[in-house]
Each structure stands twice: as structure tokens, then as C-alpha cells.
PDB file of N, CA and C in Angstrom:
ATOM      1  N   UNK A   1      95.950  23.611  21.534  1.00  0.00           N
ATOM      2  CA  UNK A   1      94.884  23.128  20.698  1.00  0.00           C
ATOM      3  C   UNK A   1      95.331  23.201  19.233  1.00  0.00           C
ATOM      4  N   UNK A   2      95.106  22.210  18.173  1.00  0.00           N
ATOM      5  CA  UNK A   2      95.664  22.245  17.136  1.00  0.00           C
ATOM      6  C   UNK A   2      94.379  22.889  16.202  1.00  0.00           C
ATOM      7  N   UNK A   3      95.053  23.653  15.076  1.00  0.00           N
ATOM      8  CA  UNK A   3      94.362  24.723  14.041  1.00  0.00           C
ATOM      9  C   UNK A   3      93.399  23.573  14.026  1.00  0.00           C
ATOM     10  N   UNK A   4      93.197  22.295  13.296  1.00  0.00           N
ATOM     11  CA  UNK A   4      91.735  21.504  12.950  1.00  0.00           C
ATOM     12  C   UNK A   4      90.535  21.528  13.646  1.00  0.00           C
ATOM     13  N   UNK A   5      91.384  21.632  15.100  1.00  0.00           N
ATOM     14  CA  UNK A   5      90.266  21.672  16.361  1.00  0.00           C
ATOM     15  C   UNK A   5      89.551  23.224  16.533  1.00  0.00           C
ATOM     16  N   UNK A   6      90.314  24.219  15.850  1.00  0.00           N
ATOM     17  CA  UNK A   6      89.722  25.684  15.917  1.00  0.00           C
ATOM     18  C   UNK A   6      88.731  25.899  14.933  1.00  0.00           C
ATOM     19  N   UNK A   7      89.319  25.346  13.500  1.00  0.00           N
ATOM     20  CA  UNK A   7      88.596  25.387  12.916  1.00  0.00           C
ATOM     21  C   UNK A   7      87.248  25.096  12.561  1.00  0.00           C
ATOM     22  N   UNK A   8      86.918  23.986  13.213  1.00  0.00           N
ATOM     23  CA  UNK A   8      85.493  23.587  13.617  1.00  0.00           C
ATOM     24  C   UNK A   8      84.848  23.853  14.499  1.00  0.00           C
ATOM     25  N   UNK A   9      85.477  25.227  14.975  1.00  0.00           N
ATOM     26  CA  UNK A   9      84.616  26.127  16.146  1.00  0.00           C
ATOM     27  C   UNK A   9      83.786  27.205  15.594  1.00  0.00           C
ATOM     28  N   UNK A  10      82.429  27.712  16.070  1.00  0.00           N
ATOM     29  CA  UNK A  10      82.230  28.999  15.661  1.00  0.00           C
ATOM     30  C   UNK A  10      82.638  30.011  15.904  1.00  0.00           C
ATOM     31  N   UNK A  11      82.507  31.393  15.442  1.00  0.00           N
ATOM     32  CA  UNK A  11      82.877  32.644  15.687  1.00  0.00           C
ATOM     33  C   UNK A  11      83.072  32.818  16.935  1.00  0.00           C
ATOM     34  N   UNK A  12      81.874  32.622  17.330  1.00  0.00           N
ATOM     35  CA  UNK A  12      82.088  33.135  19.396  1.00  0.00           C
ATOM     36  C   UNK A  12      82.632  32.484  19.989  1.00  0.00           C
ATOM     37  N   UNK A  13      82.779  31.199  19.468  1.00  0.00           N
ATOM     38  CA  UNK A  13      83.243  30.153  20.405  1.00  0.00           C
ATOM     39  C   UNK A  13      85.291  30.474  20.195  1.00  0.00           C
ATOM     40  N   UNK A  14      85.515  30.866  19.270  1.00  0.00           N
ATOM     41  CA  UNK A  14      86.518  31.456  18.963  1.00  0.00           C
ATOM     42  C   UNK A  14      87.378  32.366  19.785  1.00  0.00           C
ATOM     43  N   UNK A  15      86.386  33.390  19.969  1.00  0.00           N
ATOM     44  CA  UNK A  15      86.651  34.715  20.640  1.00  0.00           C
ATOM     45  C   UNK A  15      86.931  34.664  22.172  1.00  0.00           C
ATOM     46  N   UNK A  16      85.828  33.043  22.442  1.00  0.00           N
ATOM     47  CA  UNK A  16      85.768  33.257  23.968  1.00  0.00           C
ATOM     48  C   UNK A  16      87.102  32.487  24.251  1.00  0.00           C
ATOM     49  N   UNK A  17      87.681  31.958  23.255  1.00  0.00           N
ATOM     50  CA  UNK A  17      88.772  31.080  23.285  1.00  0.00           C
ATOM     51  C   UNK A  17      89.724  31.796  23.426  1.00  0.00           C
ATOM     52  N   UNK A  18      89.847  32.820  22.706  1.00  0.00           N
ATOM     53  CA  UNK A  18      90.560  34.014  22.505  1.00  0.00           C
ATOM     54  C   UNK A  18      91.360  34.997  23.816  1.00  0.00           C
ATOM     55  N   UNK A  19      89.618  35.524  24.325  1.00  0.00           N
ATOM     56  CA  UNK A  19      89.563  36.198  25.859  1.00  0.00           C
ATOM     57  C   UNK A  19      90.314  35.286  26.625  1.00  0.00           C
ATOM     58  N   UNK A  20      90.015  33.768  26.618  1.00  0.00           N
ATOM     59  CA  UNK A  20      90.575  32.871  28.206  1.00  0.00           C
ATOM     60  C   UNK A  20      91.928  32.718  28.005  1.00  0.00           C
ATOM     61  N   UNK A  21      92.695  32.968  26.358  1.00  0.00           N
ATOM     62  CA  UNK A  21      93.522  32.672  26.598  1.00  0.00           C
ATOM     63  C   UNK A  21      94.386  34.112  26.760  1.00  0.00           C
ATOM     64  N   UNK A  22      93.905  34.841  26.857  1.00  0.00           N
ATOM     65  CA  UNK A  22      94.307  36.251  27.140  1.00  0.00           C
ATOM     66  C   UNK A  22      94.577  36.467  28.829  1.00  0.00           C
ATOM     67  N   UNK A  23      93.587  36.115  29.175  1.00  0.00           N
ATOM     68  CA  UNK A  23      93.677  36.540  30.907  1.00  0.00           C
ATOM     69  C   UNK A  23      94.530  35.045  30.851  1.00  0.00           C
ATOM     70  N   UNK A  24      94.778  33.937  30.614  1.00  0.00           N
ATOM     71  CA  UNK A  24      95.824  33.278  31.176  1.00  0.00           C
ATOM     72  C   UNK A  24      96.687  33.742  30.542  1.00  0.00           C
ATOM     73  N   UNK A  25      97.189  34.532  29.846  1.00  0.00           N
ATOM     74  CA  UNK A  25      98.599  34.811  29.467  1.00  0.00           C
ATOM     75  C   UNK A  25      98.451  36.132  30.242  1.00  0.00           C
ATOM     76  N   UNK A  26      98.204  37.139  30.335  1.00  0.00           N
ATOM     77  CA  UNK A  26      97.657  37.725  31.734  1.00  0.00           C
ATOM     78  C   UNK A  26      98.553  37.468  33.223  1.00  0.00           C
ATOM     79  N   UNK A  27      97.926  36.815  33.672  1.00  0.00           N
ATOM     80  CA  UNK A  27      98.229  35.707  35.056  1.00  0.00           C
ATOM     81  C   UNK A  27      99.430  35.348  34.834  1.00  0.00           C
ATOM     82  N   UNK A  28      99.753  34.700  33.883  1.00  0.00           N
ATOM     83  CA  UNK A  28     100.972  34.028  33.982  1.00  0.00           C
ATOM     84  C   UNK A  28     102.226  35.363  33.651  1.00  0.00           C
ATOM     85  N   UNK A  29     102.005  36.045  33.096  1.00  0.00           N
ATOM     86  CA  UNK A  29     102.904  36.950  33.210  1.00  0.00           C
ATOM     87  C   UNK A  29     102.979  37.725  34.721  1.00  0.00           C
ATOM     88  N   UNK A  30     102.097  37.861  35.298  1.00  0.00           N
ATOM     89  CA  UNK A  30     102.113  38.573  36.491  1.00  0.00           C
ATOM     90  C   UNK A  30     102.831  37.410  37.494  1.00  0.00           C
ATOM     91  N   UNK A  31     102.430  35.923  37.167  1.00  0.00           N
ATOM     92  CA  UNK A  31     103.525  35.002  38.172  1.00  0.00           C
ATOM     93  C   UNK A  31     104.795  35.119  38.004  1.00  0.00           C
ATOM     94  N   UNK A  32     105.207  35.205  36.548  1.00  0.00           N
ATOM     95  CA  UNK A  32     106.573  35.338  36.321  1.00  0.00           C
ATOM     96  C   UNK A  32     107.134  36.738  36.803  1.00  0.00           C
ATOM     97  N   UNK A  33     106.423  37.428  37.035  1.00  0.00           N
ATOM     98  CA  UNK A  33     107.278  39.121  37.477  1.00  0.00           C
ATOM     99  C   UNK A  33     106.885  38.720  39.114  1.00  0.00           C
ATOM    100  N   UNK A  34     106.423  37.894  39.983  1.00  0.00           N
ATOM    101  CA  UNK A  34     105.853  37.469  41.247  1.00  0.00           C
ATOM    102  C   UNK A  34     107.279  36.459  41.645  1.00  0.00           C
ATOM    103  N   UNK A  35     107.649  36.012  40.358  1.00  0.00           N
ATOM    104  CA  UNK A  35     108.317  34.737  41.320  1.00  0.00           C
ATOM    105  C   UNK A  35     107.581  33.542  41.167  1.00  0.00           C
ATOM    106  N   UNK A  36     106.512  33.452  41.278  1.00  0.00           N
ATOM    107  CA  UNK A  36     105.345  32.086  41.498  1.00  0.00           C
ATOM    108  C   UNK A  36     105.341  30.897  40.262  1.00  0.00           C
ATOM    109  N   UNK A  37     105.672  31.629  39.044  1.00  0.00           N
ATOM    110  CA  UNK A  37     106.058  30.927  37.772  1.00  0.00           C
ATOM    111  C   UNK A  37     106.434  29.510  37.518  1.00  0.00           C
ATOM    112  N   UNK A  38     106.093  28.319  37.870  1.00  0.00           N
ATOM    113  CA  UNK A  38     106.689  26.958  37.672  1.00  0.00           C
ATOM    114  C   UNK A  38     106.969  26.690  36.602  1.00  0.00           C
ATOM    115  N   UNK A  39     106.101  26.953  35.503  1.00  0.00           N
ATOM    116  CA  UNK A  39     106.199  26.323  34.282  1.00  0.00           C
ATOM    117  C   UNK A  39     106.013  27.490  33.194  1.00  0.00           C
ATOM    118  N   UNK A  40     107.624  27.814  33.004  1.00  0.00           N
ATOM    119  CA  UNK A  40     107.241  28.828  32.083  1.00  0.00           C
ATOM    120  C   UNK A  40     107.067  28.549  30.573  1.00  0.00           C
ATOM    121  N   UNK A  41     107.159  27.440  30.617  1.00  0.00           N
ATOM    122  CA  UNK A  41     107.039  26.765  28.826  1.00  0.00           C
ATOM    123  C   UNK A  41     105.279  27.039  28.602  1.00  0.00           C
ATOM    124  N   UNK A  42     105.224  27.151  29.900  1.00  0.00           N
ATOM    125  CA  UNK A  42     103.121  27.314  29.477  1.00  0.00           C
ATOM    126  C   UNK A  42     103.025  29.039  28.632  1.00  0.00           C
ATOM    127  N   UNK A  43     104.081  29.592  29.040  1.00  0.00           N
ATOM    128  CA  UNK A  43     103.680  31.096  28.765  1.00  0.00           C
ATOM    129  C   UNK A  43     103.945  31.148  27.096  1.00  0.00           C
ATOM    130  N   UNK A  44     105.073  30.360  26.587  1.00  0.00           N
ATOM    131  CA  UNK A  44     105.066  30.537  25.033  1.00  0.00           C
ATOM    132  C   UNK A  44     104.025  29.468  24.720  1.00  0.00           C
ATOM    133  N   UNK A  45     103.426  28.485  25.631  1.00  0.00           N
ATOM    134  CA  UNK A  45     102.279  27.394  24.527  1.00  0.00           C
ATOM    135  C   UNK A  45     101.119  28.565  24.378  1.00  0.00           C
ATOM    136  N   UNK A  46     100.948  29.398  25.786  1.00  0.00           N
ATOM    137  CA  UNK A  46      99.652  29.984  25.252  1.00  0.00           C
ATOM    138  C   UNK A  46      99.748  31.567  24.399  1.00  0.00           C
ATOM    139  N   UNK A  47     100.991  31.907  24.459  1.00  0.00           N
ATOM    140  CA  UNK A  47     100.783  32.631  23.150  1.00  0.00           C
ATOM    141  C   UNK A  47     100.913  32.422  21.866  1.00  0.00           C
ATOM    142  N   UNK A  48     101.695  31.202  21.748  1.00  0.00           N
ATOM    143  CA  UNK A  48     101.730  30.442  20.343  1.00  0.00           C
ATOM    144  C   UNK A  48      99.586  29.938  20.522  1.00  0.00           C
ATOM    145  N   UNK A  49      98.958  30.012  21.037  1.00  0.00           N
ATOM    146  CA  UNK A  49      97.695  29.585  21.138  1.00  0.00           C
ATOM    147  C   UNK A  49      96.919  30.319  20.940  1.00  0.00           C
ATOM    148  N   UNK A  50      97.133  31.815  21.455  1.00  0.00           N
ATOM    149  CA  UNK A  50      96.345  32.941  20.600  1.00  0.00           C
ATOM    150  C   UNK A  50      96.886  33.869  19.490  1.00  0.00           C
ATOM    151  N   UNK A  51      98.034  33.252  18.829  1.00  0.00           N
ATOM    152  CA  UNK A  51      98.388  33.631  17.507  1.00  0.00           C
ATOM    153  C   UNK A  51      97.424  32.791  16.637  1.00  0.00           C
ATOM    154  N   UNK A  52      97.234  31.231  17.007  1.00  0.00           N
ATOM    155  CA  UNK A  52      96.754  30.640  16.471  1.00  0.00           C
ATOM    156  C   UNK A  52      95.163  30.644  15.933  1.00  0.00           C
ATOM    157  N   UNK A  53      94.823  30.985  17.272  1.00  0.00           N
ATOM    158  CA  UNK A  53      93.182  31.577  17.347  1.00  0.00           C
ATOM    159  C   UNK A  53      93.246  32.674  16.441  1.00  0.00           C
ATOM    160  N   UNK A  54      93.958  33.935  16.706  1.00  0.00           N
ATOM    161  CA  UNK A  54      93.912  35.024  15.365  1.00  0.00           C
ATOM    162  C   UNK A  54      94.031  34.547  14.029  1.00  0.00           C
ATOM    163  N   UNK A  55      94.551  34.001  14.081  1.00  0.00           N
ATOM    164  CA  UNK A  55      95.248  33.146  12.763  1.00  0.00           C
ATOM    165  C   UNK A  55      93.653  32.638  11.908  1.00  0.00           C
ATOM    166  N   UNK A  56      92.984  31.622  12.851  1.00  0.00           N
ATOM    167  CA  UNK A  56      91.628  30.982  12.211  1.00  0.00           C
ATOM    168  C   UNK A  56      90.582  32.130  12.352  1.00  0.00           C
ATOM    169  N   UNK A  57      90.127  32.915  13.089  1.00  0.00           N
ATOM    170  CA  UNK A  57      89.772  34.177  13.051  1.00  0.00           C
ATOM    171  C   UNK A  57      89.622  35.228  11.421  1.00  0.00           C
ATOM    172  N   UNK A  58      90.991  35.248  11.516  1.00  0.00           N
ATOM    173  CA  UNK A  58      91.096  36.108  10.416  1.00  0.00           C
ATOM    174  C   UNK A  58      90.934  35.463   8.993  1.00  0.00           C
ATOM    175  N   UNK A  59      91.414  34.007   8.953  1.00  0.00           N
ATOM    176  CA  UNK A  59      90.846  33.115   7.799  1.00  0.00           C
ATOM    177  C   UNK A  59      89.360  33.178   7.840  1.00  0.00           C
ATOM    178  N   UNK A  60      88.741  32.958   8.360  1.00  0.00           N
ATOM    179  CA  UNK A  60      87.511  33.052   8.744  1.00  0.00           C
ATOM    180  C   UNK A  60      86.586  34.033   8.299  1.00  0.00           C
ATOM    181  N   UNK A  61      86.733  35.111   8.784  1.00  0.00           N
ATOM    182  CA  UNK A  61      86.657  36.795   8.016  1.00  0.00           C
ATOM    183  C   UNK A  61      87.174  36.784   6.615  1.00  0.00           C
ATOM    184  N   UNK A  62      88.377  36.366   6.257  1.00  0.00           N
ATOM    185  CA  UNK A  62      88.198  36.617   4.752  1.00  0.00           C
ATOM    186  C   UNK A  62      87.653  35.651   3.687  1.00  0.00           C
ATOM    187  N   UNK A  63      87.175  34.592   4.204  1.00  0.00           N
ATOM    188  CA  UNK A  63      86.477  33.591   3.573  1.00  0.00           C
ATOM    189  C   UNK A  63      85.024  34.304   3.682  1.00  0.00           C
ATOM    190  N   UNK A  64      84.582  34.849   4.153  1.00  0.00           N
ATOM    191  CA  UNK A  64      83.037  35.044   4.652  1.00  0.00           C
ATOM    192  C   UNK A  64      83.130  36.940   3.889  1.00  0.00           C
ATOM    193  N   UNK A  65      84.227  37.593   3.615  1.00  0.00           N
ATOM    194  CA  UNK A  65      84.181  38.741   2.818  1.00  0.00           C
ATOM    195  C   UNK A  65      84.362  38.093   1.419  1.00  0.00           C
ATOM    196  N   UNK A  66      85.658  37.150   0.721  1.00  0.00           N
ATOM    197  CA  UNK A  66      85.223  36.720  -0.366  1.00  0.00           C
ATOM    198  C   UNK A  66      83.838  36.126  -1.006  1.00  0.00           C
ATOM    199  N   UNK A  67      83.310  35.641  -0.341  1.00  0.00           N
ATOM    200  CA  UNK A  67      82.406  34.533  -0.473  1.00  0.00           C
ATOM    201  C   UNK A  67      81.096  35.330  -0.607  1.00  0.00           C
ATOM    202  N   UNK A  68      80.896  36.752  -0.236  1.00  0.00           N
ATOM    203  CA  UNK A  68      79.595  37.625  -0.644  1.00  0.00           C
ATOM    204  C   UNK A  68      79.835  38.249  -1.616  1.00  0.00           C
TER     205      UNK A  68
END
């Protein structure tokens, strides 16, 4: 998902983005120590995906601490 598309998410909607992409990076690590693993290029898209989510997260938070 590209940063523009995060950015026009809310807070929670963020987080829950956050969590799903957690338990799939999760899973997919447990396929790769299984053997079951097809596509391991998915395992760096989805942690490059919740760097990204932290990333708008934390912009987010300090826009909303400057801004009071």
C-alpha cells in the first residue's frame, strides 16, 4: 500500500492495518521455518508495509502534539 493511501486513513484504521500486517508477517515467518513458503518476496513487501504504517503513525502523533 503506498504512504498516500495510509495517509488518508484514520488512527484505528491504521493500527488495525498495523495488527493484520503483523500476524501476516507472523504466518509467513512460521511458513518459511515450515518449508511451506512460496513466495518469499511477500515477507520483505510486508515488512517494508509495517515500517510504513509506523512511519504515518508516528507523523501523525507529532502533527497532532505540535498542533496543540
Amino acid at each position: 500500500m503506498k504512504a498516500a493511501e495510509l495517509r488518508d486513513k484514520t488512527l484505528d484504521q491504521l493500527r488495525e492495518e498495523l495488527e493484520s500486517l503483523k500476524k501476516e508477517a507472523f504466518n509467513l515467518r512460521f511458513q518459511a521455518a515450515t518449508g511451506q513458503l512460496e513466495n518469499t518476496a511477500r515477507q520483505r513487501d510486508v515488512r517494508r508495509g509495517a515500517a510504513r504504517v509506523k512511519t504515518i503513525l508516528n507523523q501523525k502523533a507529532r502533527a497532532a502534539a505540535t498542533s496543540e
